[in-house]
PDB file of N, CA and C in Angstrom:
ATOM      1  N   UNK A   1     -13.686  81.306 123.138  1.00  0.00           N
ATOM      2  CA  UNK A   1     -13.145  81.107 121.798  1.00  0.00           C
ATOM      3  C   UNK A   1     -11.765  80.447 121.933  1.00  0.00           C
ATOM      4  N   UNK A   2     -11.513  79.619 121.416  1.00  0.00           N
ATOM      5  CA  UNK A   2     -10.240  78.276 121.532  1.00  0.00           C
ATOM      6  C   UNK A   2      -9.128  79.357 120.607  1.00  0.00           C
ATOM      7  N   UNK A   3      -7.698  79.146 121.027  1.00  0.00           N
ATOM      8  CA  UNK A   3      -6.699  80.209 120.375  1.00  0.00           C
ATOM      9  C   UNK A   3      -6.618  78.828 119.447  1.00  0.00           C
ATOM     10  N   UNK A   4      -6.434  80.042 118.261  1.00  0.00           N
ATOM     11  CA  UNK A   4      -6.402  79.012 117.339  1.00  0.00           C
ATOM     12  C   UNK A   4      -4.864  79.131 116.827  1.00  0.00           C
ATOM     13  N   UNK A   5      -4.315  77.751 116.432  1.00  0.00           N
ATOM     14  CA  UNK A   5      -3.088  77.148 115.629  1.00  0.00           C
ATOM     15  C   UNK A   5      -2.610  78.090 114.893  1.00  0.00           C
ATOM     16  N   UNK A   6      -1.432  78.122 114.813  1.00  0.00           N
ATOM     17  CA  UNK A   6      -0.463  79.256 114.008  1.00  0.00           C
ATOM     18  C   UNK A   6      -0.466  80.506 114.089  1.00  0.00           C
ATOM     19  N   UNK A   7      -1.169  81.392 115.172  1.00  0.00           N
ATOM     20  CA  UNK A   7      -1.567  82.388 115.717  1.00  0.00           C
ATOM     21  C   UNK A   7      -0.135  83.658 115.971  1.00  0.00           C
ATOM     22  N   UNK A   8       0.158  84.219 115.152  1.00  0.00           N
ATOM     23  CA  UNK A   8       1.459  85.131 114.991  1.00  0.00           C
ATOM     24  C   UNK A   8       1.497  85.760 116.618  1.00  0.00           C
ATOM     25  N   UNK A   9       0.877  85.541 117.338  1.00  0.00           N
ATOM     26  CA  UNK A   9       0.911  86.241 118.689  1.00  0.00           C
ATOM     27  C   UNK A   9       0.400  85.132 119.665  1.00  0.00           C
ATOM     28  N   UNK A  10       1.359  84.143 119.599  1.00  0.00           N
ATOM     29  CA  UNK A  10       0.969  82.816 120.313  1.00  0.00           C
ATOM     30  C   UNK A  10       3.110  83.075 120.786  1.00  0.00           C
ATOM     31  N   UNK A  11       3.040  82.343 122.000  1.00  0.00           N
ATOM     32  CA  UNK A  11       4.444  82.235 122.411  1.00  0.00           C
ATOM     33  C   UNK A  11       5.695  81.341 121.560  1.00  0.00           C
ATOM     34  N   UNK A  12       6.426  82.611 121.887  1.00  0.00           N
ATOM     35  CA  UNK A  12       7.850  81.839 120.853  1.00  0.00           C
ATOM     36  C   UNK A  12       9.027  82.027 121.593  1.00  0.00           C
ATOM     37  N   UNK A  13       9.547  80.927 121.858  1.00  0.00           N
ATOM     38  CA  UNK A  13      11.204  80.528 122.319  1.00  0.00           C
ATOM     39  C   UNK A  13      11.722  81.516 121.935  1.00  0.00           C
ATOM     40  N   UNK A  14      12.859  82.515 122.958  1.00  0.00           N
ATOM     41  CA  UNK A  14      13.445  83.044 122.420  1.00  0.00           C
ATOM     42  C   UNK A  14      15.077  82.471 121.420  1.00  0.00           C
ATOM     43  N   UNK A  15      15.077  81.056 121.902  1.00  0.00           N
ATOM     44  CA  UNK A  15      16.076  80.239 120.545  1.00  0.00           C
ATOM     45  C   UNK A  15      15.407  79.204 119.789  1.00  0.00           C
ATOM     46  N   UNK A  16      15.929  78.811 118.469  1.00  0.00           N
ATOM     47  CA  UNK A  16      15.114  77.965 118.456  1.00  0.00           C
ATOM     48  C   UNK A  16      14.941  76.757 118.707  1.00  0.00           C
ATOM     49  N   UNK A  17      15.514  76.858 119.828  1.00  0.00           N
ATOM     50  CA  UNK A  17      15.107  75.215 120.235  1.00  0.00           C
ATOM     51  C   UNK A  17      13.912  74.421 121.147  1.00  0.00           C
ATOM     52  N   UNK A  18      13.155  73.906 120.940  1.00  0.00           N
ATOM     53  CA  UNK A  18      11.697  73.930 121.278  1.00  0.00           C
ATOM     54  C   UNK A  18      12.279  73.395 122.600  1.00  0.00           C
ATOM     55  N   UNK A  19      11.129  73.422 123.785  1.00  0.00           N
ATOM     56  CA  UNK A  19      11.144  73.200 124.645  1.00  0.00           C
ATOM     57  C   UNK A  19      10.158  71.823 125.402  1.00  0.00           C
ATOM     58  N   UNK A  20      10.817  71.308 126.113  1.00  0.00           N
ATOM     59  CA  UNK A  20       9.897  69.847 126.399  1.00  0.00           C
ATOM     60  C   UNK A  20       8.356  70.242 127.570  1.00  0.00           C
ATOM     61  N   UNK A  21       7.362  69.852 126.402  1.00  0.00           N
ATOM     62  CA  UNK A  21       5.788  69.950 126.849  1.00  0.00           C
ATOM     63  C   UNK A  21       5.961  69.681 128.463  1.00  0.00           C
ATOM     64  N   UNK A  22       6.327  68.936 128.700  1.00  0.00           N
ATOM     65  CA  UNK A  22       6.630  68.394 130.135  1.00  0.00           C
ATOM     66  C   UNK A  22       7.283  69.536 131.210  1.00  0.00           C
ATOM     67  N   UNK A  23       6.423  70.068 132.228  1.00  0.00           N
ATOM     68  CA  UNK A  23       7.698  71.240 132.613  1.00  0.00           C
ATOM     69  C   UNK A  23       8.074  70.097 134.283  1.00  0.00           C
ATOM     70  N   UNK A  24       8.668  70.879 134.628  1.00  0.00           N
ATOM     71  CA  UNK A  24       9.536  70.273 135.868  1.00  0.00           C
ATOM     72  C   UNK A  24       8.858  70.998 137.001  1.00  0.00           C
ATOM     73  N   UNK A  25       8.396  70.554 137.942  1.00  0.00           N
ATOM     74  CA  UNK A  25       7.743  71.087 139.154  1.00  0.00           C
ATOM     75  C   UNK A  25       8.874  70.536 140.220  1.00  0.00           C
ATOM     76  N   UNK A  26       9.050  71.522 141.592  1.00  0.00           N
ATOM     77  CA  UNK A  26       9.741  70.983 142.552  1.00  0.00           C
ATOM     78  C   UNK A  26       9.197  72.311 143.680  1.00  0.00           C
ATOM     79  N   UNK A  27       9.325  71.723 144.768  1.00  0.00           N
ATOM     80  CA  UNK A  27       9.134  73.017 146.113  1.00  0.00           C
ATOM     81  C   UNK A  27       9.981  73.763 146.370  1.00  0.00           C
ATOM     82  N   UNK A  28       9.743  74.398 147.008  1.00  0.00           N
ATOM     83  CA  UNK A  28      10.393  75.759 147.350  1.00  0.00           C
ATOM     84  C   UNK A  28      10.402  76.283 148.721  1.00  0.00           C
ATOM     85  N   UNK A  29      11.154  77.008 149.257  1.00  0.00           N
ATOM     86  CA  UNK A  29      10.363  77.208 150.973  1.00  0.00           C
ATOM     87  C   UNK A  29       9.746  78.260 150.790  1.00  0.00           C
ATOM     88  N   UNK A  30       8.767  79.049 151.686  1.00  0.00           N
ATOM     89  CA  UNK A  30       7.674  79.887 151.574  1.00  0.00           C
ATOM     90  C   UNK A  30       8.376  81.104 151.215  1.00  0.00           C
ATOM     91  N   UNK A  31       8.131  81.809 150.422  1.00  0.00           N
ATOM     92  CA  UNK A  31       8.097  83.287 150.040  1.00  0.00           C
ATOM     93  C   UNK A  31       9.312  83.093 148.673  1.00  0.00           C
ATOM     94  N   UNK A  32       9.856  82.332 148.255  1.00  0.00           N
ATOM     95  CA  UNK A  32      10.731  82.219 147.443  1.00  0.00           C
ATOM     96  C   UNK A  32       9.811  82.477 146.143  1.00  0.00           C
ATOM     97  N   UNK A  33       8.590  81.764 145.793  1.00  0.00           N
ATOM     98  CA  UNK A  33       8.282  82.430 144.160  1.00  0.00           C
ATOM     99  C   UNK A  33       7.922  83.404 144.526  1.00  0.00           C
ATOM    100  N   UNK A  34       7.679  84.293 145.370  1.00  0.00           N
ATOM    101  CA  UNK A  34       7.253  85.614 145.130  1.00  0.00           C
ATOM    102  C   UNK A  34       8.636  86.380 144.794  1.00  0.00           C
ATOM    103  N   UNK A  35       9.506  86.082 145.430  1.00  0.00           N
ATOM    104  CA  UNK A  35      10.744  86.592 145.506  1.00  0.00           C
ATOM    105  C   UNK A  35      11.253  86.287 144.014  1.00  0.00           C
ATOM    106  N   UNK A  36      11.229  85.642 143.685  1.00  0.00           N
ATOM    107  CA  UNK A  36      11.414  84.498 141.861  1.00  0.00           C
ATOM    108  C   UNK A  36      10.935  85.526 141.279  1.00  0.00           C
ATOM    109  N   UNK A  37       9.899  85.658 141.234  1.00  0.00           N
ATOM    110  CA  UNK A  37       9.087  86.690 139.835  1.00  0.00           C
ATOM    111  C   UNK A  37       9.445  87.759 139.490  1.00  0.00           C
ATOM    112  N   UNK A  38      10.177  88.054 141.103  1.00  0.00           N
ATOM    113  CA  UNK A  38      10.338  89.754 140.681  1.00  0.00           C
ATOM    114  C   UNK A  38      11.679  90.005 140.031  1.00  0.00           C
ATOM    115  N   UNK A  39      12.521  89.005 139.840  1.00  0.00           N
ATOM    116  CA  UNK A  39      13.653  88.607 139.027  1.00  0.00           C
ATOM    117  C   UNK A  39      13.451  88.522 137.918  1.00  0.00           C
ATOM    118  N   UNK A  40      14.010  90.023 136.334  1.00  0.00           N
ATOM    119  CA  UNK A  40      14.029  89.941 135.554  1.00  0.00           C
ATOM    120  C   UNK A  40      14.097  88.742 134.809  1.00  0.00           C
ATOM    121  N   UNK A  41      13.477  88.155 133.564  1.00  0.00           N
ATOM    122  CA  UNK A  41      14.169  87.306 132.947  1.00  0.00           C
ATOM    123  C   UNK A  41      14.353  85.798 133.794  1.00  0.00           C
ATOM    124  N   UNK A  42      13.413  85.764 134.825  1.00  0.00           N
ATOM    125  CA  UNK A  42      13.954  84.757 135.845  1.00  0.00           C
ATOM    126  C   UNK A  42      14.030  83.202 135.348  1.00  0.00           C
ATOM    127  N   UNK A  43      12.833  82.789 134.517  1.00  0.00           N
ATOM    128  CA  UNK A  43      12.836  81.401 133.683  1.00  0.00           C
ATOM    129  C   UNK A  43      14.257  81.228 132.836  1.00  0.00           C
ATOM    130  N   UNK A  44      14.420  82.196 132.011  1.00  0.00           N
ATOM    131  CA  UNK A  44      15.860  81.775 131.133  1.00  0.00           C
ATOM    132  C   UNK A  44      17.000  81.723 131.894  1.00  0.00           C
ATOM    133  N   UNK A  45      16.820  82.465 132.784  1.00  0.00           N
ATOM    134  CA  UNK A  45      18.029  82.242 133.725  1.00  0.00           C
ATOM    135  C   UNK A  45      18.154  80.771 134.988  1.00  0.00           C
ATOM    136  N   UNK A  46      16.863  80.461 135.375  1.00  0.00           N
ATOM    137  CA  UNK A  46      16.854  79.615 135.681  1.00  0.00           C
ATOM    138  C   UNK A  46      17.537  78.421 134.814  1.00  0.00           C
ATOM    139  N   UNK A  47      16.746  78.509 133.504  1.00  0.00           N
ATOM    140  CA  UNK A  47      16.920  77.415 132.530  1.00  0.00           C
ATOM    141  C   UNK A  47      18.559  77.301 132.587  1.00  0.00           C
ATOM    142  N   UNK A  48      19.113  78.846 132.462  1.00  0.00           N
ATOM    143  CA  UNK A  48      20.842  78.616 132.414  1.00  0.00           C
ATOM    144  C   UNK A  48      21.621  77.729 133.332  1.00  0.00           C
ATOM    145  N   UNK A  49      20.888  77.958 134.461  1.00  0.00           N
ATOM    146  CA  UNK A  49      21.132  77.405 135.632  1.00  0.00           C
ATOM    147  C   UNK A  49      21.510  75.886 136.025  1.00  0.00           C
ATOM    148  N   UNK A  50      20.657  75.459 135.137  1.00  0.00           N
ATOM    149  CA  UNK A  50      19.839  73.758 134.830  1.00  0.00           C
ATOM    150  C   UNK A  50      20.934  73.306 134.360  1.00  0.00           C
ATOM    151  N   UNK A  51      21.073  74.274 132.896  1.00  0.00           N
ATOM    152  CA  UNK A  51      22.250  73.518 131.774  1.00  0.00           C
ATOM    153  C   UNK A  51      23.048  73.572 132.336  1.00  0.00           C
ATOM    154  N   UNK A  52      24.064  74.374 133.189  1.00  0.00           N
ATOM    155  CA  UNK A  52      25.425  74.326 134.049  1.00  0.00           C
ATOM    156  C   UNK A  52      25.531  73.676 134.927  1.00  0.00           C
ATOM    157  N   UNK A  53      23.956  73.063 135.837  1.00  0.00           N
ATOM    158  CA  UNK A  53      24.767  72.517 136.519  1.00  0.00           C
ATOM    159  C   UNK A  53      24.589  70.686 136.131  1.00  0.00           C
ATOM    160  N   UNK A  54      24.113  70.739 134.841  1.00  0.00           N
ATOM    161  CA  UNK A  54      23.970  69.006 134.265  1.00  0.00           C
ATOM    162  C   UNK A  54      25.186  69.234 133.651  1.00  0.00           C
ATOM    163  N   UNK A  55      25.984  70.331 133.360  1.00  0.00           N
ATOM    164  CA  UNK A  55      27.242  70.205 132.634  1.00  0.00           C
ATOM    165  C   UNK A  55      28.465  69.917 133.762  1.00  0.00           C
ATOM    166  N   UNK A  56      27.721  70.682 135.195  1.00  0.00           N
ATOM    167  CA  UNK A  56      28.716  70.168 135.946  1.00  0.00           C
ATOM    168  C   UNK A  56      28.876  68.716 136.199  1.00  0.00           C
ATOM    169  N   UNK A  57      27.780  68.035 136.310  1.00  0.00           N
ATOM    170  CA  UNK A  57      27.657  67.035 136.602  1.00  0.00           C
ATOM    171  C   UNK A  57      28.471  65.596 135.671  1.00  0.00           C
ATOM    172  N   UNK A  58      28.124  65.966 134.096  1.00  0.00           N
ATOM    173  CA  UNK A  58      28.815  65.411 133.527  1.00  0.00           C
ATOM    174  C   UNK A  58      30.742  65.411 133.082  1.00  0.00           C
ATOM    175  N   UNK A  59      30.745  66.191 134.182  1.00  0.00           N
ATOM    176  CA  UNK A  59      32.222  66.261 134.056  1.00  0.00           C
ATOM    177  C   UNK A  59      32.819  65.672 135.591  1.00  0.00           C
ATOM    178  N   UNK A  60      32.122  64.936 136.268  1.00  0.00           N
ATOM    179  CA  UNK A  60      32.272  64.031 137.677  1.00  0.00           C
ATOM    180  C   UNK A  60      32.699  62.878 136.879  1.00  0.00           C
TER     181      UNK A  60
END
């Protein structure tokens, strides 16, 4: 059965700012996503991660 559109229990950003369909893939050395997951909260924090350091960047 296909989840259907507008589904009140379908995933929601916790801000609202939508997020790009496109995700970002890159490697890792061995045992690191296991180690990743078990890190509360680990995606948003990652994501924090991202924004600080393109903010660092734009201040070079």
């Amino acid at each position: 059965m296909p989840f259907q559109k507008g589904n009140k229990l379908g995933f929601k950003p916790q801000n609202n700012e939508p997020f790009d369909k496109r995700p970002i893939c890159f490697n890792v050395r061995v045992g690191v996503r296991e180690k990743l997951k078990t890190v509360p909260d680990w995606q948003e924090r990652l994501r924090e991660c991202v924004d600080k350091l393109l903010e660092d960047m734009d201040k070079q």
